[in-house]
Structure formats: C-alpha cells, structure tokens
Protein backbone atom coordinates (compact mmCIF):
# COMPACT_ATOMS: atom_id res chain seq x y z
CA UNK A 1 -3.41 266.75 86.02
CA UNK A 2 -5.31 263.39 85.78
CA UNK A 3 -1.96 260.68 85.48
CA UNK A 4 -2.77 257.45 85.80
CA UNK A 5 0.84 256.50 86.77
CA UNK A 6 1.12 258.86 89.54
CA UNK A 7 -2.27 257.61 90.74
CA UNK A 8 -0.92 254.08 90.68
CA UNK A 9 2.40 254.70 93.20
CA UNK A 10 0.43 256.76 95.17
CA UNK A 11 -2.18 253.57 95.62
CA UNK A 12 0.71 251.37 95.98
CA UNK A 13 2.31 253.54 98.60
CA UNK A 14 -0.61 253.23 100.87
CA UNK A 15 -1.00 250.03 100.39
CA UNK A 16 2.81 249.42 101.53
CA UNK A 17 2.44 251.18 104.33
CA UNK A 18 -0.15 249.49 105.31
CA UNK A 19 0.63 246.13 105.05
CA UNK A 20 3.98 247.14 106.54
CA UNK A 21 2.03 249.08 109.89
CA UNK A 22 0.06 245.50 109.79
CA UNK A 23 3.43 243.11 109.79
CA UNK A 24 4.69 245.25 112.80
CA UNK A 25 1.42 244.93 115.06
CA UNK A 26 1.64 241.39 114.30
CA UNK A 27 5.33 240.73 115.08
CA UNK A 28 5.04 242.96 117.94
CA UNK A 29 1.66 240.71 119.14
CA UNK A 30 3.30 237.21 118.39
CA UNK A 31 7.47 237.89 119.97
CA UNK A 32 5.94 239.80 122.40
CA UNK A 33 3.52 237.43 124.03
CA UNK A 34 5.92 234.22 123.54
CA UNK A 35 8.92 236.56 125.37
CA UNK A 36 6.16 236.53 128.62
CA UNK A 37 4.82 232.91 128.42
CA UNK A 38 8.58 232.21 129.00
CA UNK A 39 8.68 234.71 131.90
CA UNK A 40 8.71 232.60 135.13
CA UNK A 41 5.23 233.30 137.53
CA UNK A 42 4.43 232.35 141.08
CA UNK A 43 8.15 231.61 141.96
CA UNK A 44 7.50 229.41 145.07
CA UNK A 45 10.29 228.16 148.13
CA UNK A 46 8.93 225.35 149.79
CA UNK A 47 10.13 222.25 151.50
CA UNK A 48 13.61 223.98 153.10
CA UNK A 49 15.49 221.88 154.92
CA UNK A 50 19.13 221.48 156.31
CA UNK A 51 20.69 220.19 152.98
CA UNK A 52 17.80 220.69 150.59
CA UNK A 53 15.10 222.81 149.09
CA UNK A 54 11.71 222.80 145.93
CA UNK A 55 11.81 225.62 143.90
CA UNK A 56 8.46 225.73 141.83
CA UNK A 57 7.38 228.00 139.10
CA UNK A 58 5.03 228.23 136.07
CA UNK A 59 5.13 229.57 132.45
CA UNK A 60 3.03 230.32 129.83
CA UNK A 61 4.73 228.14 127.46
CA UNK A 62 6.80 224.72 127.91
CA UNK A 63 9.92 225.56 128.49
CA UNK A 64 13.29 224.16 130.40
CA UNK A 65 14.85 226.32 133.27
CA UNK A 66 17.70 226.32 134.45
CA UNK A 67 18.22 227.09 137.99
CA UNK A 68 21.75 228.91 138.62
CA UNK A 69 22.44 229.26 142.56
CA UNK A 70 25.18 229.71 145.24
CA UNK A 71 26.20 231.25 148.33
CA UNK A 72 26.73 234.92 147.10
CA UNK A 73 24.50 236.95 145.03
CA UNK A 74 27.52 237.57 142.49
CA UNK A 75 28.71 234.04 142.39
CA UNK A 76 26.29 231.64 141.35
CA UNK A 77 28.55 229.01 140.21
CA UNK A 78 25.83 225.78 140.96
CA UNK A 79 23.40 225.09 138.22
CA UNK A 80 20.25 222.51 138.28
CA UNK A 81 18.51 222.18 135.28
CA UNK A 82 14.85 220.51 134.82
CA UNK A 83 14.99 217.35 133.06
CA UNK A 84 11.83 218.35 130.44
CA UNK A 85 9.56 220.78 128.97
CA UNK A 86 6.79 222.16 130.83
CA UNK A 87 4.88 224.74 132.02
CA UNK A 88 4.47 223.89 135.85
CA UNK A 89 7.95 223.82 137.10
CA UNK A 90 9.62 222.22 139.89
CA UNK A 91 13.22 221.59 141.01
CA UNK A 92 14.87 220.26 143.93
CA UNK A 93 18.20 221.43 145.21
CA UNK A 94 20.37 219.30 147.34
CA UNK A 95 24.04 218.32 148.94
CA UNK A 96 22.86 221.87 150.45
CA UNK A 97 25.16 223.16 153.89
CA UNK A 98 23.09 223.68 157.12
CA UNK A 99 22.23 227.22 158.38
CA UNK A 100 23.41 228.71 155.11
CA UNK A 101 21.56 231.60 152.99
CA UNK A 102 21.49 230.73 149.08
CA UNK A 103 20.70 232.81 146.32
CA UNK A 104 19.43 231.89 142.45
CA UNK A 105 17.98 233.07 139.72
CA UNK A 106 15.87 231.09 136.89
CA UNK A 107 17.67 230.72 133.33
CA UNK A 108 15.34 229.78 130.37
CA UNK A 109 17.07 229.96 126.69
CA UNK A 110 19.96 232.56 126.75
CA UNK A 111 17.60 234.85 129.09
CA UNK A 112 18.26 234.90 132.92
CA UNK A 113 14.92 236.14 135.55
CA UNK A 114 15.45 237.28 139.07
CA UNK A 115 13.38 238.80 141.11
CA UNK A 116 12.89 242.28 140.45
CA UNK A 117 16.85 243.17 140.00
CA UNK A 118 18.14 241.16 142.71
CA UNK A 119 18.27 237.02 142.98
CA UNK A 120 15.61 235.25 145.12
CA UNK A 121 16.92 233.96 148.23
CA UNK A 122 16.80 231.17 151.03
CA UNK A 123 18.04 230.00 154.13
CA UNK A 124 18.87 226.35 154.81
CA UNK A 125 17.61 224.93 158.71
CA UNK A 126 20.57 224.48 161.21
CA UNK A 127 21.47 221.50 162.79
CA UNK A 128 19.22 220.38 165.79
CA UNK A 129 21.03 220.16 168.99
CA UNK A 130 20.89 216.97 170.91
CA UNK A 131 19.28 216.92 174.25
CA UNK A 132 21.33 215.29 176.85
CA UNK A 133 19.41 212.53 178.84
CA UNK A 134 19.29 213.09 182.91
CA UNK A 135 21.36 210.22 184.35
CA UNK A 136 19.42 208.19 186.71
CA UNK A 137 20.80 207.51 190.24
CA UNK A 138 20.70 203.47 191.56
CA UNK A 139 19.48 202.95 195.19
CA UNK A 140 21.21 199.50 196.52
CA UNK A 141 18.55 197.77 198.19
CA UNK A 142 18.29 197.55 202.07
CA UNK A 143 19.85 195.13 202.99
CA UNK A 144 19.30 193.11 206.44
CA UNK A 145 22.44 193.14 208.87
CA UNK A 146 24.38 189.82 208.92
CA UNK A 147 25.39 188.97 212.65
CA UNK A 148 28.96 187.62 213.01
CA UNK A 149 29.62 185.64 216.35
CA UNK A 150 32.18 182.69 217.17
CA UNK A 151 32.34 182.42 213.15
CA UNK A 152 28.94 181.76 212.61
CA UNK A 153 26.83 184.28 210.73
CA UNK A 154 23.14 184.50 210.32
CA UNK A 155 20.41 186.90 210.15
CA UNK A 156 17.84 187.42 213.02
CA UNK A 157 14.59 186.80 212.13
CA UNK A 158 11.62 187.83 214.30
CA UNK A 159 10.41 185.57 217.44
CA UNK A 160 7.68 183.28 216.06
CA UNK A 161 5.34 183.75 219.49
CA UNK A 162 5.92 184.35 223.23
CA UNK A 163 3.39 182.20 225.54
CA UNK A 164 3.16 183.34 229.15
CA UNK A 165 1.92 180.02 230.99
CA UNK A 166 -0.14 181.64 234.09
CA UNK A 167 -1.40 178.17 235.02
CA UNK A 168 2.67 177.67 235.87
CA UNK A 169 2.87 179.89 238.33
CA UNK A 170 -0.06 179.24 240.75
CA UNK A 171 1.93 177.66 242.91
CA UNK A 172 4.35 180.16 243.23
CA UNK A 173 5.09 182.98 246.05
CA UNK A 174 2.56 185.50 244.54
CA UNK A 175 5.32 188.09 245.00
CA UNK A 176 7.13 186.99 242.48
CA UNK A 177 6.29 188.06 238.67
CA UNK A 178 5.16 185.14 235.86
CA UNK A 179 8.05 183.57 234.22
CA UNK A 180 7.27 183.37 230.25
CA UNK A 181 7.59 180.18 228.38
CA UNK A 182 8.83 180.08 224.98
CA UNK A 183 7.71 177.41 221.78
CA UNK A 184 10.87 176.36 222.47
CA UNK A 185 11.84 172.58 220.29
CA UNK A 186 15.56 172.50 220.91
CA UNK A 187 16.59 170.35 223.32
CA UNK A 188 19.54 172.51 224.67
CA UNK A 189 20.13 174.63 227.01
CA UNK A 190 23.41 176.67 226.47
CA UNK A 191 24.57 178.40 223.87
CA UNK A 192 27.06 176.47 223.05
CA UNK A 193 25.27 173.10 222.12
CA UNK A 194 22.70 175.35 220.48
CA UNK A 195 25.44 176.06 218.04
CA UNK A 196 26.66 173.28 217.10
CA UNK A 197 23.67 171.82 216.68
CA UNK A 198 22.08 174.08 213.92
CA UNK A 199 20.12 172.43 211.27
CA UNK A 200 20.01 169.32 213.87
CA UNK A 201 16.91 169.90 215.83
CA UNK A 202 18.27 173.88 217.02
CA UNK A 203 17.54 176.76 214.66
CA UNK A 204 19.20 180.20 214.53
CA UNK A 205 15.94 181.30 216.60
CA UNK A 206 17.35 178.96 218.95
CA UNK A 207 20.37 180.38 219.33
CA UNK A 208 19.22 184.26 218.66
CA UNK A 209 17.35 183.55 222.11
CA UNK A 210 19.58 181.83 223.82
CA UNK A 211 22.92 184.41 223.19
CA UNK A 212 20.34 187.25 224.48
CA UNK A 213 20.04 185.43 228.03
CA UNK A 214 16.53 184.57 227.28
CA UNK A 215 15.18 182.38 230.10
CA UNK A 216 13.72 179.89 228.12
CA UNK A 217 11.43 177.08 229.91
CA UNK A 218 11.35 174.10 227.37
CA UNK A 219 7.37 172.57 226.58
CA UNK A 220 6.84 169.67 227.81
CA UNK A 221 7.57 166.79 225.40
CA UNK A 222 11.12 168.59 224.63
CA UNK A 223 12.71 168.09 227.31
C-alpha cells in the first residue's frame, strides 16, 4: 500500500488548498478594506445659506467625489465634483434657490453612497423680509403773528420798560390816580406821523403803543 505517487498528489493537494484558502483571506483582507476607505464618513452640512451650502466628508483613502444633487430625491440631475484627491473632503454648492429642500448623494468611482437607503438632505434659508421704516412727522415751527394795518406789517415785540414818575404827580388833585410815563424817544404824538416816520427816529414800539391808545408822556429832552 506504500505508493510514493499517491503520496505525492495527496501532498500536493493540501498544499493547493492551502495556498488557495490563503489567496482568498488575502483578497478578501486587501478589496475589502480599500472598498471602505472609499466609503464616505462624518458626512457634514454646514454653512447653509439662501443660494449656497459646504458639504464635508472624509475617507480612508484619497479619492474624488462626486456630489450628484437636486430638488427631488429621484431626480438628481446637478453634479459638483471635487477638483483633487483627498481624504478630507469638502464641496461647496451654489446658484442654490431660497427656501428650497435639496437632496444628494456622494459618487466616488462607478459607486454611489447615500445615507442609509435614502439621499441626505437640506434646506436652503428664505429670503429676509425688509422692515419698513416709521415715517417721521415735521412740526412747522411757531411762528410769531405778523400784524397787518394801513399796509404796514410788523411784529410786536415786548415793551422795553414802563416808568411810573410819582415825583410828577405831587402836584396833582390827590384824587386822581398817577399817570405812567413811558421811555418814550419819538418825537410824535399820533399815530399817523409815528408811521411814517419808522426807521426815522419812531420804531414799531412806537407805533405798537401809540395804535393801542397808550397815553404816552414824552421824557424830557424829546420833546
């Protein structure tokens, strides 16, 4: 029963099978491992705005995604593919609509990710509305009344001072109640001349006094 033929295939067969069992561990070890460093991780939204978003990932190996979005799930007919290799991944999306919901998925080689089935998904910010400013309502000044007589028009101003002269009217029937004297410097004594003779020695005092039937009594000197 000793053959040393037969004893020679069965060595060989075991050595076959062997290095056969070993070549599949180590396929299976080397595809499988590259297949998840091109797996995207950590799929990140950030920086959503009204016409633009960063989509960030990472991978185990360098690779170049391609990101494949739109405003359906089943129609993603946009694409926005990175520019290199690498293994921390970012890509910005613009020329995006306002209030909108997007979807995408990531595309690396011929293989397409998503997020467990289904595409990841964003919405866009809407378009701020624009606060209307309160109007502000204008108060004219006051404005002091203009008094119109005989076509002449001026605007009263207060009497300067009144000066009641008691030394006057000593002399006087003690019945009878102090006449006031005014600073009086026109030299005039009806309205009249008092008018005409504005700016020339009268002022509109002058004639404020006189057309309210002051009774004036000239200082001495004026007269």
């Amino acid at each position: 029963m000793n053959n040393p033929e037969l004893t020679k295939k069965i060595i060989a067969g075991v050595i076959g099978i062997f290095l056969s069992v070993l070549i599949i561990i180590l396929s299976f070890r080397i595809f499988g491992t590259r297949a998840a460093d091109f797996e995207p991780r950590d799929v990140v939204i950030s920086n959503i705005e009204k016409n633009s978003v960063k989509i960030s990932w990472s991978t185990g190996a360098e690779t170049q995604g391609i990101i494949e979005y739109g405003t359906s799930p089943t129609a993603l007919n946009f694409f926005a593919p990175e520019a290199t290799k690498e293994k921390n991944h970012s890509v910005d999306l613009t020329l995006l609509s306002p209030s909108t919901t997007y979807y995408f998925i990531i595309r690396i080689g011929e293989k397409k990710y998503d997020n467990g089935g289904v595409p990841w998904s964003f919405t866009t910010k809407g378009i701020e509305k624009s606060i209307l400013s309160t109007p502000t309502i204008m108060t004219s000044p006051e404005v002091s009344p203009t008094i119109i007589n005989d076509n002449q028009s001026f605007t009263p101003t207060p009497f300067q001072r009144l000066i009641i002269d008691d030394n006057s009217n000593k002399n006087l029937n003690p019945t009878l109640n102090p006449t006031p004297s005014l600073s009086f410097n026109c030299q005039y004594n009806t309205c009249q001349e008092i008018k005409e003779k504005l700016g020339k020695g009268c002022t509109t005092e002058d004639y404020w006094k006189c057309i309210f039937k002051l009774t004036i009594t000239p200082t001495p000197g004026n007269i």
